[in-house]
Protein backbone atom coordinates (compact mmCIF):
# COMPACT_ATOMS: atom_id res chain seq x y z
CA UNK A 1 0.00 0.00 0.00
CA UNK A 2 1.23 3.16 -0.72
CA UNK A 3 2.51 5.55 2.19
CA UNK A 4 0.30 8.51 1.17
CA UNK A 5 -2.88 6.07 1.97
CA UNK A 6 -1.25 5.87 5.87
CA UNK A 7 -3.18 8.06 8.21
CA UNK A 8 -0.65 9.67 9.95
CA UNK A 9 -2.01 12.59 10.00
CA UNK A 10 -4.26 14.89 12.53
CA UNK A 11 -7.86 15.37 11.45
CA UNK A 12 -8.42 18.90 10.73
CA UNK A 13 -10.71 21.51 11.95
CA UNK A 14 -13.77 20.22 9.20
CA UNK A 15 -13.36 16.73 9.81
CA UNK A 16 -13.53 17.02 13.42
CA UNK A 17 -16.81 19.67 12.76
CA UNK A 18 -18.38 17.28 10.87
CA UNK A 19 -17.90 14.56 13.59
CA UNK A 20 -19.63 16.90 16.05
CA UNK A 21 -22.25 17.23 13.36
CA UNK A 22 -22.79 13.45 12.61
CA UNK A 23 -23.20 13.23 16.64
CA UNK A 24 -19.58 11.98 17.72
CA UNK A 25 -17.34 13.06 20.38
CA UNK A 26 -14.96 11.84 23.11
CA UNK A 27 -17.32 10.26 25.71
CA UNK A 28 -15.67 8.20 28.75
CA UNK A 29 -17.81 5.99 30.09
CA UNK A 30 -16.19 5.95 33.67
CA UNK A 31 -17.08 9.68 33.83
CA UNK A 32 -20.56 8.84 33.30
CA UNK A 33 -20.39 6.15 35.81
CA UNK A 34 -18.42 8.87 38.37
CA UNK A 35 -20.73 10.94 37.63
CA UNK A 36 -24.20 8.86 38.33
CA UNK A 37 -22.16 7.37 41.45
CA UNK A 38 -21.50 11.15 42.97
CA UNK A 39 -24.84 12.24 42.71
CA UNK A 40 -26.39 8.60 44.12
CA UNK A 41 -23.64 8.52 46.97
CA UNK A 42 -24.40 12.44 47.76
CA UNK A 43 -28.41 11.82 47.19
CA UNK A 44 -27.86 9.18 49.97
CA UNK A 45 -25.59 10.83 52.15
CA UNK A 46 -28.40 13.63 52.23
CA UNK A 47 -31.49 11.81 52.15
CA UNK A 48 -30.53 8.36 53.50
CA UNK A 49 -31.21 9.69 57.08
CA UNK A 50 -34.38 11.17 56.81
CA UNK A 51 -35.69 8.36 54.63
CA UNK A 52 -34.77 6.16 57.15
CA UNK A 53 -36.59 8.02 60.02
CA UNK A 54 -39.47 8.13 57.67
CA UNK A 55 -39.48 4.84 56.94
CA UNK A 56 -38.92 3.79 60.64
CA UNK A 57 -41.75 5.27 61.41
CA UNK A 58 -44.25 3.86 58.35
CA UNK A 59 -43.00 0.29 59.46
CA UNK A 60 -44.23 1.53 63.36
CA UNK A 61 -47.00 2.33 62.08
CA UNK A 62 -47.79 -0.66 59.99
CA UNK A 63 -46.91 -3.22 62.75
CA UNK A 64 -49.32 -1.93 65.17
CA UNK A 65 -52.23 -3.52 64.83
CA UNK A 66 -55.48 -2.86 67.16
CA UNK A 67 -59.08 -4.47 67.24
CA UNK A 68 -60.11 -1.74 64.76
CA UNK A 69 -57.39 -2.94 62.40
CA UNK A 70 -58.49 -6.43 62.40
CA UNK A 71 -62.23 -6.13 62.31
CA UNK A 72 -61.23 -3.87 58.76
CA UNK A 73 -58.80 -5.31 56.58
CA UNK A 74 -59.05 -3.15 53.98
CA UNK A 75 -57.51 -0.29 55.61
CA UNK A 76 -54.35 -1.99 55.61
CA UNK A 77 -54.38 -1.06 51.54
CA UNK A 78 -54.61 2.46 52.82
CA UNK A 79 -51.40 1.88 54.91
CA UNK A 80 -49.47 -0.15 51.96
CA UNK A 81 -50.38 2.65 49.67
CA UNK A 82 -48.85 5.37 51.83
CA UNK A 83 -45.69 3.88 51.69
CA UNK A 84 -45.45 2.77 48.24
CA UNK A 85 -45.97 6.81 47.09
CA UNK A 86 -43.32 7.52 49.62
CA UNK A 87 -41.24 4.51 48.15
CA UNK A 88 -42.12 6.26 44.56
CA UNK A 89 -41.17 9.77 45.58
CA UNK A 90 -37.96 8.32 46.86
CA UNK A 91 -37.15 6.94 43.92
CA UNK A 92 -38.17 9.27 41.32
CA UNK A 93 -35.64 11.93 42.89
CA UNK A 94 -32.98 9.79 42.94
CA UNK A 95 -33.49 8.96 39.08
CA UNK A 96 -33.94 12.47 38.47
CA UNK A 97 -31.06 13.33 40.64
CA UNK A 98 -28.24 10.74 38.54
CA UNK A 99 -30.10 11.03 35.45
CA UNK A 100 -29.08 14.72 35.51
CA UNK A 101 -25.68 13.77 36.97
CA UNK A 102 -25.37 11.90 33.46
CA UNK A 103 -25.97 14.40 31.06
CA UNK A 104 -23.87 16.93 32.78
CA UNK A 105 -21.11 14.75 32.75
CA UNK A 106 -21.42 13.72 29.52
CA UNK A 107 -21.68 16.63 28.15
CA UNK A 108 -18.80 18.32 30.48
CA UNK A 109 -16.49 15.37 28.43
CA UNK A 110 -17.79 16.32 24.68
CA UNK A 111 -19.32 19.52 24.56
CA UNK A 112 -23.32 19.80 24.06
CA UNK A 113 -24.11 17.70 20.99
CA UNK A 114 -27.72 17.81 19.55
CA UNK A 115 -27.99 15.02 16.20
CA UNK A 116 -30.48 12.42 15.22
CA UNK A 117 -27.75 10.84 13.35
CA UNK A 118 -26.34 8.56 15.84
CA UNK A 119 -30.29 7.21 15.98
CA UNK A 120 -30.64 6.54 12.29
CA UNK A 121 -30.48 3.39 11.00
CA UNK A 122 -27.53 2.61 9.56
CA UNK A 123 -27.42 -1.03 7.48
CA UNK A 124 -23.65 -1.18 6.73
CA UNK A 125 -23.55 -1.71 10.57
CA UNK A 126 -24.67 -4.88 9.83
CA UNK A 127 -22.11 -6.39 8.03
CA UNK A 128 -20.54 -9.21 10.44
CA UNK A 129 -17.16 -9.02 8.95
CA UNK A 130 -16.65 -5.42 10.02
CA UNK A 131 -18.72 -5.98 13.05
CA UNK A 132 -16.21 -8.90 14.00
CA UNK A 133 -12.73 -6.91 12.85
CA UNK A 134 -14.17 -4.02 15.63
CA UNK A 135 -13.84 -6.28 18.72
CA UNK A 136 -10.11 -6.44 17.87
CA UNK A 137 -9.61 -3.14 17.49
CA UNK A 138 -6.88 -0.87 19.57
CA UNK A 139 -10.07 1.00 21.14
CA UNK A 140 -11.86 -2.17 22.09
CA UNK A 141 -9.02 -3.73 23.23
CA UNK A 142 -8.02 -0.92 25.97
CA UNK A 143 -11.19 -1.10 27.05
CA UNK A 144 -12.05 -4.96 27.91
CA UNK A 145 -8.58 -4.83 29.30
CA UNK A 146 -9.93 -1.67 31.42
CA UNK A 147 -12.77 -3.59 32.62
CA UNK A 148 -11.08 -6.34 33.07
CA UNK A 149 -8.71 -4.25 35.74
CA UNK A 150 -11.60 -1.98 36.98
CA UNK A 151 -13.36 -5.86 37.65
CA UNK A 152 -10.15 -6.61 39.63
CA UNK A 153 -9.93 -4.21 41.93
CA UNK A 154 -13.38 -3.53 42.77
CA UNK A 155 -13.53 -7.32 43.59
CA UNK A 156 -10.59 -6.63 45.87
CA UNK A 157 -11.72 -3.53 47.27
CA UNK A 158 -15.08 -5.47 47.98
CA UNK A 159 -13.91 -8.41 49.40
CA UNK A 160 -11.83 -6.02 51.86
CA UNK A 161 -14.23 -3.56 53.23
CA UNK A 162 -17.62 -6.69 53.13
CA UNK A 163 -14.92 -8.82 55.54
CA UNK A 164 -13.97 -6.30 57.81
CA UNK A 165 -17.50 -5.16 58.07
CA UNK A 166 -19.14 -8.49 58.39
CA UNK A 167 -19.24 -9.24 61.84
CA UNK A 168 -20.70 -5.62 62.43
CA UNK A 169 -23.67 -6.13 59.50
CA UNK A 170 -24.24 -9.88 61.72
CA UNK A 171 -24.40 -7.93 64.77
CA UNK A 172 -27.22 -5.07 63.22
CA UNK A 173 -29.82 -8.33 63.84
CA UNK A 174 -29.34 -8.12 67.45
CA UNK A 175 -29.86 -4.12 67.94
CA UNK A 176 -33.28 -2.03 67.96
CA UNK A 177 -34.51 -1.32 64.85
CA UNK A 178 -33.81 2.25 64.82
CA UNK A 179 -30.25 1.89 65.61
CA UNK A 180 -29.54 -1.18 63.43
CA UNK A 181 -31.19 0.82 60.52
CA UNK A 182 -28.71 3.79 61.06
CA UNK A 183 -26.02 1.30 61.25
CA UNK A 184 -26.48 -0.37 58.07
CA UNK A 185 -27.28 3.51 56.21
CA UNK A 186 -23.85 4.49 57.79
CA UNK A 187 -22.37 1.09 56.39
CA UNK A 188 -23.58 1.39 52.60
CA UNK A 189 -22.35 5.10 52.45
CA UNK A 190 -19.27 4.03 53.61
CA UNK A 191 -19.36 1.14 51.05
CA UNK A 192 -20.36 4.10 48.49
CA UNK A 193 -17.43 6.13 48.88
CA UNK A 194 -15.04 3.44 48.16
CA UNK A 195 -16.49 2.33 45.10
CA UNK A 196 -16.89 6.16 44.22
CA UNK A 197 -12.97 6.48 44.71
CA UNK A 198 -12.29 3.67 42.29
CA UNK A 199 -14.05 4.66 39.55
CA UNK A 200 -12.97 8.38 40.15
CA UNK A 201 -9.54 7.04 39.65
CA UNK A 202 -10.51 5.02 36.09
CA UNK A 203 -12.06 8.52 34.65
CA UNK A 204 -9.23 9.96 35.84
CA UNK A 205 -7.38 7.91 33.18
CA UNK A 206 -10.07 6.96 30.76
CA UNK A 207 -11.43 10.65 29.57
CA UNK A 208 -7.79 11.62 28.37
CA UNK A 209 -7.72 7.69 26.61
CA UNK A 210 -10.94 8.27 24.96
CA UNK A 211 -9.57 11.43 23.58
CA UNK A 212 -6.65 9.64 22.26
CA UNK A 213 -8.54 6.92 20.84
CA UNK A 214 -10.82 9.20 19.25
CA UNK A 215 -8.48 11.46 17.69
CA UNK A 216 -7.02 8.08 16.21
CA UNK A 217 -9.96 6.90 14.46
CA UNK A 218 -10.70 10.57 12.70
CA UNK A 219 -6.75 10.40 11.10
CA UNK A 220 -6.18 11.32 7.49
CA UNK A 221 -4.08 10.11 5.36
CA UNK A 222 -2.67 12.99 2.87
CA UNK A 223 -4.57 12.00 0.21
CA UNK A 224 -8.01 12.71 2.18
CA UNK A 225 -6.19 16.04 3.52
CA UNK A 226 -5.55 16.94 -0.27
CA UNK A 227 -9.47 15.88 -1.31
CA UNK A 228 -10.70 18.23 1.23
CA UNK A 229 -8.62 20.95 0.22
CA UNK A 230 -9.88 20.64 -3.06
CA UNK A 231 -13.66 20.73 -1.29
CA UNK A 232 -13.18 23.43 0.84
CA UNK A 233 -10.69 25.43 -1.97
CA UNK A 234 -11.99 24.11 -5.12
CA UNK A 235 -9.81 22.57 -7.63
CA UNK A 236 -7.04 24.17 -8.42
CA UNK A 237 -7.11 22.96 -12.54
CA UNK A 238 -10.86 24.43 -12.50
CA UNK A 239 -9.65 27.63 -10.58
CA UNK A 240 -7.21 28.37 -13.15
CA UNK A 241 -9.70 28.04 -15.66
CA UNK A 242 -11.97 30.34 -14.12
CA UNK A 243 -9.54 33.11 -14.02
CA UNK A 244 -8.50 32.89 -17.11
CA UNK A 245 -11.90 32.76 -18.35
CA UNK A 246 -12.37 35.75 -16.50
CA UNK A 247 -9.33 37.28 -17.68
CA UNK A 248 -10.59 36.70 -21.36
CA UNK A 249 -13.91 38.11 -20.58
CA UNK A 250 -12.28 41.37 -19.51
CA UNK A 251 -9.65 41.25 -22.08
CA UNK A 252 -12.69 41.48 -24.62
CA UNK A 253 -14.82 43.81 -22.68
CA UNK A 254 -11.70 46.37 -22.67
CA UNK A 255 -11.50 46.19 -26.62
CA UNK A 256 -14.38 49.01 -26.43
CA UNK A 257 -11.88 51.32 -24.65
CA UNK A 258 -9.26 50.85 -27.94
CA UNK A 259 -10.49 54.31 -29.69
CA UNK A 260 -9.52 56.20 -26.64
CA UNK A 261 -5.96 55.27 -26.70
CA UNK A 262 -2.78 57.35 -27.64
CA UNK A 263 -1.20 53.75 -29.69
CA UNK A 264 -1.65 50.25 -29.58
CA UNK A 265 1.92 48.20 -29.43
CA UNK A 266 1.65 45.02 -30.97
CA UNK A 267 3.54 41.92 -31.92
CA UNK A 268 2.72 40.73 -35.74
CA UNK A 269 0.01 38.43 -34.62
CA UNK A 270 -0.58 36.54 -31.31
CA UNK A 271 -0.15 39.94 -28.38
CA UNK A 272 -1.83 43.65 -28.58
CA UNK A 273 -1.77 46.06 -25.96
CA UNK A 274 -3.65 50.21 -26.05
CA UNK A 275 -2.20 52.49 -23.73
CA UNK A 276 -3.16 56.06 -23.15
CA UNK A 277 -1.43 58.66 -21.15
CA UNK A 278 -2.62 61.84 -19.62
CA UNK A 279 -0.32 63.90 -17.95
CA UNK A 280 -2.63 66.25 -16.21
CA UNK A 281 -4.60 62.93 -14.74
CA UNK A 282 -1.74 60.10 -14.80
CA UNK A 283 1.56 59.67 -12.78
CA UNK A 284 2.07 57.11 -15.74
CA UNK A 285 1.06 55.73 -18.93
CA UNK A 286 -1.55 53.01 -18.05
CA UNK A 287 -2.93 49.78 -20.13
CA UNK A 288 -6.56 49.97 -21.31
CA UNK A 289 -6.66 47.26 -23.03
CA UNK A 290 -5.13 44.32 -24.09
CA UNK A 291 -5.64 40.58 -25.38
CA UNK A 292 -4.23 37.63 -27.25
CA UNK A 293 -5.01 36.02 -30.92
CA UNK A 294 -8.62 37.13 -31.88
CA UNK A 295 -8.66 39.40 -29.15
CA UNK A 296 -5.59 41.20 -30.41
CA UNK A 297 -6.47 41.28 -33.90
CA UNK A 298 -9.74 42.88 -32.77
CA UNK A 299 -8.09 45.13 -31.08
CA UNK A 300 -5.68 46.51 -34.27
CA UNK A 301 -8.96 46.61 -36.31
CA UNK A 302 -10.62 48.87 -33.95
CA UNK A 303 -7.12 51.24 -33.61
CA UNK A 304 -7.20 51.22 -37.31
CA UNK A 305 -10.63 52.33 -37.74
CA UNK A 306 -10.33 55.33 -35.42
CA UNK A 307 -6.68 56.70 -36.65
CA UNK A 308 -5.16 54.62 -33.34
CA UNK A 309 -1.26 54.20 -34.29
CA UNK A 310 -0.75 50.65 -34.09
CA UNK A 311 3.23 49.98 -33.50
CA UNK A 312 5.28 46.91 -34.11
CA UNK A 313 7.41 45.91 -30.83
CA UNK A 314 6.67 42.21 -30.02
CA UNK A 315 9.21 42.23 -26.56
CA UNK A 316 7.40 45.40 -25.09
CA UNK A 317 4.14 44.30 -26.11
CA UNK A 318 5.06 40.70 -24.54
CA UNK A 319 6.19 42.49 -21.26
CA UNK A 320 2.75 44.99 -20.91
CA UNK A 321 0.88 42.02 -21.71
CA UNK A 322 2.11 39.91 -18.82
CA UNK A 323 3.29 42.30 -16.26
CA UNK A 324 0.44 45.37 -16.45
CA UNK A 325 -3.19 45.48 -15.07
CA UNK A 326 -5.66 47.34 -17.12
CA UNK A 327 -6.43 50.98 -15.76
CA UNK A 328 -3.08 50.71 -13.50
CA UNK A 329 -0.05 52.61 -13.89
CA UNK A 330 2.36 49.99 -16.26
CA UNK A 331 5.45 48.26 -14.45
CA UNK A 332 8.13 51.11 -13.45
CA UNK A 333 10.75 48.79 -14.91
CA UNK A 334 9.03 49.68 -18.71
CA UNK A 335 8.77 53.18 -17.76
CA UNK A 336 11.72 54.27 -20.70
CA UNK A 337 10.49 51.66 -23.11
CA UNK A 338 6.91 53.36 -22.90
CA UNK A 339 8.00 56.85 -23.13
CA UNK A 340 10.45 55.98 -26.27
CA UNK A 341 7.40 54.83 -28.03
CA UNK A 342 5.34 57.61 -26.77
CA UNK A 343 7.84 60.17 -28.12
CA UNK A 344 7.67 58.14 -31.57
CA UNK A 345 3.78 58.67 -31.23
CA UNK A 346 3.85 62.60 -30.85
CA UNK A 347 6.61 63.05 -33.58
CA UNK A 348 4.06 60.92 -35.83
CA UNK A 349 1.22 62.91 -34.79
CA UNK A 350 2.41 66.31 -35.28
CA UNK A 351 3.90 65.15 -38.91
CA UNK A 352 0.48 63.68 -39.83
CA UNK A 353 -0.67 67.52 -38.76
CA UNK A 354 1.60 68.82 -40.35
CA UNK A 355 3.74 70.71 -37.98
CA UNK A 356 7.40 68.54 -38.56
CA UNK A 357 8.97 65.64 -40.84
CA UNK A 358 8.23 62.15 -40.59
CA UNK A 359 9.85 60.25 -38.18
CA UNK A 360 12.06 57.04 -39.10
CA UNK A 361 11.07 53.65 -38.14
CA UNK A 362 10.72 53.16 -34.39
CA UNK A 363 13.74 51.28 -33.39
CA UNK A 364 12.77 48.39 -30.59
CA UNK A 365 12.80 49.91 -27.15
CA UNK A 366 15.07 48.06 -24.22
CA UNK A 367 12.69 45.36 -22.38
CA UNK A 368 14.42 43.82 -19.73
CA UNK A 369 14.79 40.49 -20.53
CA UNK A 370 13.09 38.94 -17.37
CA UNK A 371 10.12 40.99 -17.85
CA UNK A 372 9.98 39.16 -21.28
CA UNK A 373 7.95 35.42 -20.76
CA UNK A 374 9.26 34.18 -24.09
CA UNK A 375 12.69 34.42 -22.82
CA UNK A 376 11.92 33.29 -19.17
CA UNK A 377 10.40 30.20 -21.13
CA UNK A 378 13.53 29.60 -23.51
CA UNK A 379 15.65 30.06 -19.96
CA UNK A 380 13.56 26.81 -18.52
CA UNK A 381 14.03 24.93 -21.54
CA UNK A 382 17.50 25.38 -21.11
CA UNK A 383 17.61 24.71 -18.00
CA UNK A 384 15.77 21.29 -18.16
């Protein structure tokens, strides 16, 4: 397999936004766990005393038993069903209570995550193959071999405190009710804490793994970092073609500017370029149009028509071509070139009026040569 197909690489920012999107995140498990055994081990270490007084006193009262009692039977419904709504209420606020523990900490882990994705049905989940290849994977490795450790020494930690405590639980049978009761609320909190301490220490370790893992399993390899460049950037083959469409749209559109131009400079066929130079407006001559093939012989038919000198000088027309924007001051390295043509121009002019003698052929102005793209070209083909 070829290296570039390795994922090696860090998902970026839009993979890792699109994760969020599609509903997944880093969630630890053992934080969820911390999280519901907190709230149920603080719920009880609030509540556990006066639900035991409460419920030492329902069982008093539904152990005494009178004449009245016995001649009705029914009313001992009444008495069950006052202690199965406080048996309810109980209950209810402790789901409540962890449920909310659970969100929190989930979304303390991940961030706040709202997708129906993660609900959809999804059939290439069922595909056994793949289904079999992730029980072996890295993530579902670490974590059976987590559980398997977590298993371990809550088994120990169990097996300590339940036989150090046992002859005090055997001993709760031969107290009052009240105090035995307290005893064994006292016991279980205590039994809480531990088992809270143990799993605080696994989240403690598994939220940073989960991270890891999940980081892991969003890696690119280059080829998917180039693809979504190309997404996110567009293609760089179809940008150049835009811009040079666009460049040939306002190549054509600056043809209608031709008549106001001072001379068009030209090579025989393939470049044409109209500048037009006003010094009471301009800090220099400036390019209003300019164009290539069919766009360049429109533009010397148009300079013809409206008395426009058109002017052999393929380098400097090469140069403007490349290296000057239209309506922008031209390149400060053809500033003599330009103004040796534009003398040429006004010695033409005023002999076409009238007022001096015809000028000789206009001798080819200095380009510099790396201005020039036909001779940076013949320099690469050299070169190669």
């Amino acid at each position: 397999m070829d290296s570039s197909q390795d994922k090696n690489l860090p998902a970026t920012e839009r993979k890792l936004q699109k994760a969020r999107e599609d509903g997944q995140t880093a969630r630890s498990r053992d934080l969820s766990h911390l999280a519901i055994l907190g709230m149920g081990a603080l719920t009880m270490l609030v509540l556990a005393r006066p639900l035991m007084e409460r419920l030492q006193f329902a069982l008093g009262q539904q152990l005494s038993f009178n004449a009245a009692a016995v001649s009705a039977p029914h009313s001992m419904l009444t008495r069950l069903q006052d202690m199965v709504v406080v048996g309810l209420l109980a209950s209810v606020l402790f789901a409540v209570l962890t449920c909310g523990a659970a969100v929190v900490s989930a979304v303390a882990a991940g961030g706040w995550i709202f997708s129906l994705k993660p609900v959809a049905p999804q059939f290439n989940r069922l595909n056994p193959l793949s289904g079999f290849a992730n029980l072996f994977s890295k993530q579902q490795m670490a974590n059976v071999a987590k559980m398997v450790l977590m298993t371990a020494v809550l088994t120990v930690v169990a097996w300590k405190y339940f036989s150090h405590g046992i002859e005090q639980v055997v001993q709760v049978v031969l107290q009052p009710s009240a105090l035995a009761i307290r005893h064994v609320a006292d016991w279980l909190t205590a039994g809480m804490g531990l088992l809270l301490l143990v799993v605080f220490l696994a989240a403690i370790a598994d939220v940073p793994l989960q991270a890891f893992f999940f980081k892991s399993r969003l890696k690119m390899s280059h080829e998917e970092v180039k693809q979504e460049h190309k997404e996110s950037d567009g293609n760089p083959q179809i940008k150049g073609r835009i811009r040079q469409r666009q460049r040939e749209i306002a190549d054509r559109a600056s043809v209608n500017a031709v008549p106001k131009a001072d001379f068009v400079v030209m090579n025989p066929t393939h470049y044409a370029v109209a500048l037009r130079y006003d010094d009471k407006t301009m800090g220099a001559p400036q390019v209003i149009a300019k164009g290539t093939d069919l766009i360049a012989q429109k533009i010397r038919e148009v300079a013809t028509a409206h008395d426009v000198p058109v002017l052999q000088s393929p380098m400097l027309a090469r140069a403007l071509y490349a290296h000057a924007e239209l309506d922008q001051a031209i390149p400060a390295q053809l500033y003599t070139a330009v103004a040796q043509v534009l003398a040429y121009v006004y010695r033409l002019k005023a002999a076409l009026r009238g007022e001096g003698r015809m000028p000789e052929a206009l001798a080819e102005p200095y380009v510099p040569p790396e201005l020039d793209p036909h001779h940076r070209a013949a320099q690469q083909g050299s070169a190669a």
